[in-house]
Protein backbone atom coordinates (compact mmCIF):
# COMPACT_ATOMS: atom_id res chain seq x y z
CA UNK A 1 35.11 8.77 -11.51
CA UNK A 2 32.25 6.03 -10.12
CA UNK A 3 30.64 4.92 -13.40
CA UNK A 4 27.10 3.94 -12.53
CA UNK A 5 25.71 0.37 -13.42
CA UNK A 6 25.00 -0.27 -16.74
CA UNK A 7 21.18 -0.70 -17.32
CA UNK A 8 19.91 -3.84 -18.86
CA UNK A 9 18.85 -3.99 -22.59
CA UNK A 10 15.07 -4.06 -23.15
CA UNK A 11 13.30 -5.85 -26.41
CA UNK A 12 10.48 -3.54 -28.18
CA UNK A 13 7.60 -5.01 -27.94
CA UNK A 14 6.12 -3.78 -30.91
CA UNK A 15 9.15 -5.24 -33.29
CA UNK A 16 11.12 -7.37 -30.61
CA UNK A 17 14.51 -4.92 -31.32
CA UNK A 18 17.01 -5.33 -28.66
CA UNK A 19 17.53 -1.64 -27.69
CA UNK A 20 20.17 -0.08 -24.91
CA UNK A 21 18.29 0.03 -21.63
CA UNK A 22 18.46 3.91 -21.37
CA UNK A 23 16.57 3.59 -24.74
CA UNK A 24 14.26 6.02 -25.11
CA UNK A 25 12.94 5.07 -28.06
CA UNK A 26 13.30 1.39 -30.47
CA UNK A 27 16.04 2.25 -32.74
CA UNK A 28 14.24 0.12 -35.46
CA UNK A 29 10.42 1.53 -35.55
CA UNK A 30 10.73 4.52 -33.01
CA UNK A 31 8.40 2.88 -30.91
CA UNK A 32 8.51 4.60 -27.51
CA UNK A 33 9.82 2.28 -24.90
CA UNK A 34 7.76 1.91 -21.89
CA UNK A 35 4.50 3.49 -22.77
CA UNK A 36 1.48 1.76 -24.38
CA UNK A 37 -0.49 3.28 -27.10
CA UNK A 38 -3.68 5.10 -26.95
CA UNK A 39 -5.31 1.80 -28.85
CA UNK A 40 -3.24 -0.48 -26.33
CA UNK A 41 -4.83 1.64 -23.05
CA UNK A 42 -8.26 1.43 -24.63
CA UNK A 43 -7.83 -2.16 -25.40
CA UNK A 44 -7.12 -3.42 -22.36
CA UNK A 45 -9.64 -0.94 -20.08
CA UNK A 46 -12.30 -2.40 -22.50
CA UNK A 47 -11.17 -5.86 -21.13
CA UNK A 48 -11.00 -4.88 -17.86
CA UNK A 49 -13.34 -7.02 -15.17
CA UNK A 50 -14.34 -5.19 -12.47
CA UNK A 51 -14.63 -8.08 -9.52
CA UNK A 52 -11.30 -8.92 -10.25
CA UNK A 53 -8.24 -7.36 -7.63
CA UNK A 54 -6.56 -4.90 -9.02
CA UNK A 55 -4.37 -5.79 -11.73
CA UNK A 56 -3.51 -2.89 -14.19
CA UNK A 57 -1.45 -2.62 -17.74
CA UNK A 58 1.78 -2.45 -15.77
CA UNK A 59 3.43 -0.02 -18.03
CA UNK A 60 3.73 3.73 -18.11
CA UNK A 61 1.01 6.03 -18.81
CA UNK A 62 1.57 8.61 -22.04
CA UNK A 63 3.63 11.31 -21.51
CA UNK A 64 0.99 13.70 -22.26
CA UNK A 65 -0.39 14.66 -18.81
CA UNK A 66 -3.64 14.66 -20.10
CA UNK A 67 -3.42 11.19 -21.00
CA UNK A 68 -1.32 10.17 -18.37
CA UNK A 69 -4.42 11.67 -15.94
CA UNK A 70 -7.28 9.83 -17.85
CA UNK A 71 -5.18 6.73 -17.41
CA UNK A 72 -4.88 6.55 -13.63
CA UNK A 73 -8.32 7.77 -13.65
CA UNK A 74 -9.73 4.49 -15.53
CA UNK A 75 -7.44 2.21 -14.11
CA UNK A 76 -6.14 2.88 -10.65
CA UNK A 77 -9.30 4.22 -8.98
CA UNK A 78 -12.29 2.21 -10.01
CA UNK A 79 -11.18 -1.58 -9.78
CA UNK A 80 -13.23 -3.57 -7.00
CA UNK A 81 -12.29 -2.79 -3.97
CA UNK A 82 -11.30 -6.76 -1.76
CA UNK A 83 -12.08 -5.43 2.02
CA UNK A 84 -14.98 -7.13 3.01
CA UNK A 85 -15.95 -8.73 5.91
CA UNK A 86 -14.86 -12.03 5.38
CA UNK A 87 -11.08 -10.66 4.38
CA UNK A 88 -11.09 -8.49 7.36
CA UNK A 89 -11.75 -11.64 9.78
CA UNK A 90 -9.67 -13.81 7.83
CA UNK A 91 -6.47 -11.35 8.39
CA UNK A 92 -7.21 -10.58 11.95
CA UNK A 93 -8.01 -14.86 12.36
CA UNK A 94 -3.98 -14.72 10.95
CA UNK A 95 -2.92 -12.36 12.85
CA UNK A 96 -3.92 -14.01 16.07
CA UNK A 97 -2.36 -17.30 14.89
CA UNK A 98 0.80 -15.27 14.74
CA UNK A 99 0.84 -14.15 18.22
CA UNK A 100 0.13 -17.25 19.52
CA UNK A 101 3.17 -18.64 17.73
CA UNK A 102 5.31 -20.27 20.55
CA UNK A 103 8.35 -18.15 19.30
CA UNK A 104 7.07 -14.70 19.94
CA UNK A 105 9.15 -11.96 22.14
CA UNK A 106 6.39 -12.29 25.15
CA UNK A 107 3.49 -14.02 26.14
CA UNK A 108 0.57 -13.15 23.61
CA UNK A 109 -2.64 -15.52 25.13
CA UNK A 110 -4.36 -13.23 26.95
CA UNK A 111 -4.05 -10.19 24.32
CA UNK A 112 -5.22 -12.67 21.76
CA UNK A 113 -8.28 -13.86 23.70
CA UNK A 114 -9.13 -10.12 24.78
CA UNK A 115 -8.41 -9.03 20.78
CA UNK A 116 -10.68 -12.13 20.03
CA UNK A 117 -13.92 -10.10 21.72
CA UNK A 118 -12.88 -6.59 20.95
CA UNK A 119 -12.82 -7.48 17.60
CA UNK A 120 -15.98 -9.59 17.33
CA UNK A 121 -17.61 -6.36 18.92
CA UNK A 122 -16.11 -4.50 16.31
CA UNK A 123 -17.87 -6.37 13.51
CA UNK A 124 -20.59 -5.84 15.32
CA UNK A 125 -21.19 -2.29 16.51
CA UNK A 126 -18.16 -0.45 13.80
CA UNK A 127 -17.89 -2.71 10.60
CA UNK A 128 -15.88 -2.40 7.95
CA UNK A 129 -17.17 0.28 5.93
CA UNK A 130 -15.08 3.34 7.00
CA UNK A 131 -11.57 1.28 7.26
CA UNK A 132 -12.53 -0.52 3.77
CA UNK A 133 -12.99 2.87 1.50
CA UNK A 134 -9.94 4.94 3.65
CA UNK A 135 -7.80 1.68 3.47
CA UNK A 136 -8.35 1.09 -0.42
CA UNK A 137 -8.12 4.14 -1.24
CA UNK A 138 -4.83 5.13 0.76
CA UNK A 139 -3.12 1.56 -0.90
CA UNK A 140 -3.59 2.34 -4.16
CA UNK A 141 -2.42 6.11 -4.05
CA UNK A 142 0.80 4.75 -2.57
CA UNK A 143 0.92 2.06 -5.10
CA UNK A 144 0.59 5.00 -7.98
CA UNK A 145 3.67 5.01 -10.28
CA UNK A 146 2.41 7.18 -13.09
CA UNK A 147 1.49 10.20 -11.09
CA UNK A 148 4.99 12.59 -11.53
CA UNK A 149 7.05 13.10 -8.36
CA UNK A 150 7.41 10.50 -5.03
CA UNK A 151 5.03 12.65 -2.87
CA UNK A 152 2.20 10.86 -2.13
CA UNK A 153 -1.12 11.25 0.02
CA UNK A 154 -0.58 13.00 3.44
CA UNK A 155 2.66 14.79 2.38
CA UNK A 156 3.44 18.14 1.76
CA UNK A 157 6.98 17.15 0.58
CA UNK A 158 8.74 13.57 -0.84
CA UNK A 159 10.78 13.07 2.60
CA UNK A 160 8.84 9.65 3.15
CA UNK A 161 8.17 9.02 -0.47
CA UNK A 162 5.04 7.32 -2.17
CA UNK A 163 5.99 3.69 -3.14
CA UNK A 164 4.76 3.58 -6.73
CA UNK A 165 7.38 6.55 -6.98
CA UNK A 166 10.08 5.21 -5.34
CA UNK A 167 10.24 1.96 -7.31
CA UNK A 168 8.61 3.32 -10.08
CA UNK A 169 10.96 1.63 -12.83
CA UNK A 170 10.41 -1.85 -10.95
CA UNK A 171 6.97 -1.90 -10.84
CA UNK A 172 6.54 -1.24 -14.66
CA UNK A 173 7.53 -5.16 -14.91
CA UNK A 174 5.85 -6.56 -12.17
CA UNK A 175 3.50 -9.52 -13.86
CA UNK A 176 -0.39 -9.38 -12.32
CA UNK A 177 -0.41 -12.01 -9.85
CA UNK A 178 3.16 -9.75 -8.39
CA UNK A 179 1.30 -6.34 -8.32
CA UNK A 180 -1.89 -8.27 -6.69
CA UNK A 181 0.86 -9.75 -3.99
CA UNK A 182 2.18 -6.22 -3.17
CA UNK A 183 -1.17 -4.23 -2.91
CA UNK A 184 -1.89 -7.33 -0.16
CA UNK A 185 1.13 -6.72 1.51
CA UNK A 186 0.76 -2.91 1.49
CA UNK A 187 -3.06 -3.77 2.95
CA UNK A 188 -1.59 -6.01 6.02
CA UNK A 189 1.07 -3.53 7.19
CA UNK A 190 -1.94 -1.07 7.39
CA UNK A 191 -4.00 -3.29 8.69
CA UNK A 192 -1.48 -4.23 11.33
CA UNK A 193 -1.66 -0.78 12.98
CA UNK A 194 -5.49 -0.82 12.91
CA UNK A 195 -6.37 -4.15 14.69
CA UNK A 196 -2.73 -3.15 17.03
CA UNK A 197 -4.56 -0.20 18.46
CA UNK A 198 -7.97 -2.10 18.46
CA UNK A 199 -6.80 -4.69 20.15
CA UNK A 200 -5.41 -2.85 22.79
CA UNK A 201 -7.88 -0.26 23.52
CA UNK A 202 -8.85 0.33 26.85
CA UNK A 203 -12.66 1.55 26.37
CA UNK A 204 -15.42 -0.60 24.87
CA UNK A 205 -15.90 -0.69 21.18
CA UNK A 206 -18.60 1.84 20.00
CA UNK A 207 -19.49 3.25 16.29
CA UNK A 208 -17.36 4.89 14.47
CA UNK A 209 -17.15 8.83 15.27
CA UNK A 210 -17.54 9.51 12.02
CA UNK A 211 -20.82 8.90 9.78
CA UNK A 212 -19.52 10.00 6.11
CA UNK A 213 -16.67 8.18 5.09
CA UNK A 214 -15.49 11.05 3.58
CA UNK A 215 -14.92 13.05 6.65
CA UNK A 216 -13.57 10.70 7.90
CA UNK A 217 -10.38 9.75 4.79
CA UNK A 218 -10.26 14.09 5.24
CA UNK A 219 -9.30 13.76 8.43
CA UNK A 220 -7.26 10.68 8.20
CA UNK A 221 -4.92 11.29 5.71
CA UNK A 222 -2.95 14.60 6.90
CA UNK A 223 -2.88 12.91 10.41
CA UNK A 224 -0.58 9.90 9.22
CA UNK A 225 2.40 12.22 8.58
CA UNK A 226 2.10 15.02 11.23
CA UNK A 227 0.97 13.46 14.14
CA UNK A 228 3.50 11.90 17.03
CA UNK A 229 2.49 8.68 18.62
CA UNK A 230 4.24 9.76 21.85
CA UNK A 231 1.13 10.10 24.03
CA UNK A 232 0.04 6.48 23.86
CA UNK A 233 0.72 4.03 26.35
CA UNK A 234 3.88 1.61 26.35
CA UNK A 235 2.05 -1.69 25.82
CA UNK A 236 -0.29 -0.44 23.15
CA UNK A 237 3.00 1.01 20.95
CA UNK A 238 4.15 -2.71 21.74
CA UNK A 239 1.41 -4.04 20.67
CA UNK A 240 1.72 -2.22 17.17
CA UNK A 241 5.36 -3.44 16.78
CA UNK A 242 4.06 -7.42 17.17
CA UNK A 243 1.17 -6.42 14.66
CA UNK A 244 4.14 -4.70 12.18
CA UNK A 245 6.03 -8.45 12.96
CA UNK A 246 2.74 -10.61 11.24
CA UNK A 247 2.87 -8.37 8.44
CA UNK A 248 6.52 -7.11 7.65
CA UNK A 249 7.63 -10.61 6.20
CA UNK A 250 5.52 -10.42 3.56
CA UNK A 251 6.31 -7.09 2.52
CA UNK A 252 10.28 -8.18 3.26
CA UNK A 253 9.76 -10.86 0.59
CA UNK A 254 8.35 -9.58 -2.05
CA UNK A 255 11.22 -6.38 -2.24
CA UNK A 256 13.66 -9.27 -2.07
CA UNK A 257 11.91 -11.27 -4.91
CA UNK A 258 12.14 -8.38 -7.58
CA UNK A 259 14.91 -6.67 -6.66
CA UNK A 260 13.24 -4.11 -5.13
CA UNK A 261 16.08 -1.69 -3.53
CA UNK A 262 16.02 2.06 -2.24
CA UNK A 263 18.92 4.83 -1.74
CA UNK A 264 22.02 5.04 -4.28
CA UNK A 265 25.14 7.02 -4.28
CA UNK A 266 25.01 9.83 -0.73
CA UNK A 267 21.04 8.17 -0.74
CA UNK A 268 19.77 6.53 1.82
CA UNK A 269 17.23 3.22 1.34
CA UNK A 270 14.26 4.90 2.81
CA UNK A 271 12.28 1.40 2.33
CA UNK A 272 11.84 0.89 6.21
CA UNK A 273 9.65 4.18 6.80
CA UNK A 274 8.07 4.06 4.25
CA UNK A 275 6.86 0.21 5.69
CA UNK A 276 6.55 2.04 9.13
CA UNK A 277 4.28 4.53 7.90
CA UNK A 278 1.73 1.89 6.74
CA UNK A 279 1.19 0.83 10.11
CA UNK A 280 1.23 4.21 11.28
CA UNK A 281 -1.96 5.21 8.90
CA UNK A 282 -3.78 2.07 10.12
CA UNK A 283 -3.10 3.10 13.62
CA UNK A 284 -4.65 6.51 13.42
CA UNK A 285 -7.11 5.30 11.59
CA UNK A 286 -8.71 3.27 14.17
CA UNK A 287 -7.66 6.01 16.57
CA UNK A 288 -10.37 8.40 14.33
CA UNK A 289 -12.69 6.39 14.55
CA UNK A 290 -12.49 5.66 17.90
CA UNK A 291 -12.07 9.07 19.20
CA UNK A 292 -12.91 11.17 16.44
CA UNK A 293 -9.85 13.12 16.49
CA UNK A 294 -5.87 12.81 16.41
C-alpha cells in the first residue's frame, strides 16, 4: 500500500517542543499548533501600519468561525492598497522593456510604441481608480488561506481553486517580505491581461463605462470564470500570451522557491489555470470598462 510522505516535525512556539508534524496539538503544554492566540491576533493588529503592503500574521486564524471571520476581517481587507499611478506606469514601463527584448517570439516595436500612446491616453481619460479597487480586492481574496474550502471569488464550485486554499499549509510559513513577493506576482499576471487587451484595442481610449466602482467589481467578478474569450481577434489573444510571458516568471519562481506544488495521488497540479485565470480577470476587466459589458 503507497504510504504517503512523512510530514516534517514542527517546534511549538510557545515552549519550543519538537512535536510530529501531523501534531495537532504540543504534546508538552497543549498549545494548539498553527493558530495564534486571541492576545497574539490582538497584539499584532494593534501593531499593524497601515501604509505598509500587506504583510499579515502568517498563521492560521482560530478555529472558531467567529474568530476566524473577525480575523480576515481586520487583517486581509483593510491594509493599504499599492496601485497607484506611479506603480501602474512603472509595470506597464516593464512590461514594454520586455517586449522589446531582442529574444521575443515576433517583432514587438510597433505594438510597444502604439501601447506607449494608448496607455498614456489611458492615464489620462480612464485612470486607475476602477482597476486599482477591483484589482486589490480580487488579489487578496485569492491570496485568502483562512477562509474554509478552495472556492474563491467568481466560482460557484473549487474546479479552478482559490490560491490561499490550494497552498494553504505553505503559505502559513511564508516570512513577510515572501507573502509581499507573491501578492506582486499575483498583481502582474492580472495586470498582464489588462494592459494585453489595452494595448491592443482597436477604438480610442475613452472613460471607463462604469462610474461606481462597485458596479463595476459586480460585474467583473462572475465574468472571469464564465465567459469564453473565443470572440476576440487572433493578435489581441496573442498579445495576452506575450503579456502572461513578462509576468509568469515571477510567479514561476517564487512556487519553485518554497516548494510550492499542486495535485497528489489521481490529482492533477492545477497551478497553471489557476496562473491563467489571473490574466484572464485582468483581461475582462479592461474589456468592462471599455465596453461596459462581457
Amino acid at each position: 500500500m503507497h504510504q504517503g510522505r512523512r510530514k516534517p516535525p514542527i517546534r511549538c512556539p510557545k515552549c519550543s517542543k519538537k512535536n510530529r508534524g501531523s501534531a495537532q496539538r504540543c504534546v508538552r503544554c497543549k498549545r494548539l499548533m498553527g493558530y495564534p492566540t486571541r492576545e497574539e491576533v490582538s497584539e499584532w493588529l494593534a501593531d499593524r501600519r497601515p501604509d505598509d503592503l500587506p504583510q499579515p500574521k502568517h498563521e492560521k486564524a482560530p478555529r472558531d468561525k467567529s474568530e476566524g471571520k473577525a480575523f480576515v476581517a481586520s487583517v486581509w481587507r483593510e491594509f493599504h492598497n499599492p496601485i497607484t499611478p506611479d506603480f501602474v506606469q512603472e509595470r506597464f514601463t516593464s512590461l514594454c522593456e520586455y517586449m522589446e527584448e531582442p529574444d521575443g517570439q515576433i517583432e514587438h516595436g510597433a505594438l510597444v510604441e502604439g501601447g506607449e500612446q494608448r496607455f498614456e491616453d489611458f492615464m489620462r481619460v480612464r485612470g486607475v481608480a476602477g482597476m486599482s479597487r477591483c484589482l486589490h480586492e480580487y488579489v487578496v481574496g485569492e491570496l485568502d488561506y483562512v477562509a474554509p474550502g478552495n472556492c474563491g471569488l467568481g466560482r460557484t464550485t473549487a474546479y479552478i481553486p482559490r490560491f490561499g486554499g490550494y497552498f494553504r499549509t505553505y503559505m502559513t510559513c511564508l516570512s513577510d517580505e515572501d507573502w509581499t513577493d507573491l501578492y506582486l506576482s499575483l498583481l502582474d499576471l492580472t495586470l498582464a491581461g489588462y494592459f494585453g487587451y489595452l494595448v491592443s484595442g482597436s477604438t480610442p481610449v475613452e472613460a471607463s463605462k462604469f462610474d461606481d466602482v462597485d458596479k463595476l467589481f459586480q460585474a467583473w467578478v462572475p465574468a472571469i470564470y464564465s465567459t469564453a474569450l473565443v470572440d476576440f481577434r487572433e493578435d489581441m489573444l496573442e498579445v495576452m500570451r506575450i503579456s502572461a510571458g513578462w509576468a509568469s516568471p515571477r510567479y514561476g519562481e517564487l512556487l519553485e522557491k518554497h516548494g510550492m506544488k499542486g495535485g497528489g495521488l489521481f490529482k492533477g497540479d492545477k497551478t497553471s489555470v489557476i496562473a491563467v485565470h489571473y490574466g484572464v480577470a485582468g483581461f475582462w476587466l479592461s474589456v468592462l470598462e471599455d465596453r461596459g459589458s462581457a
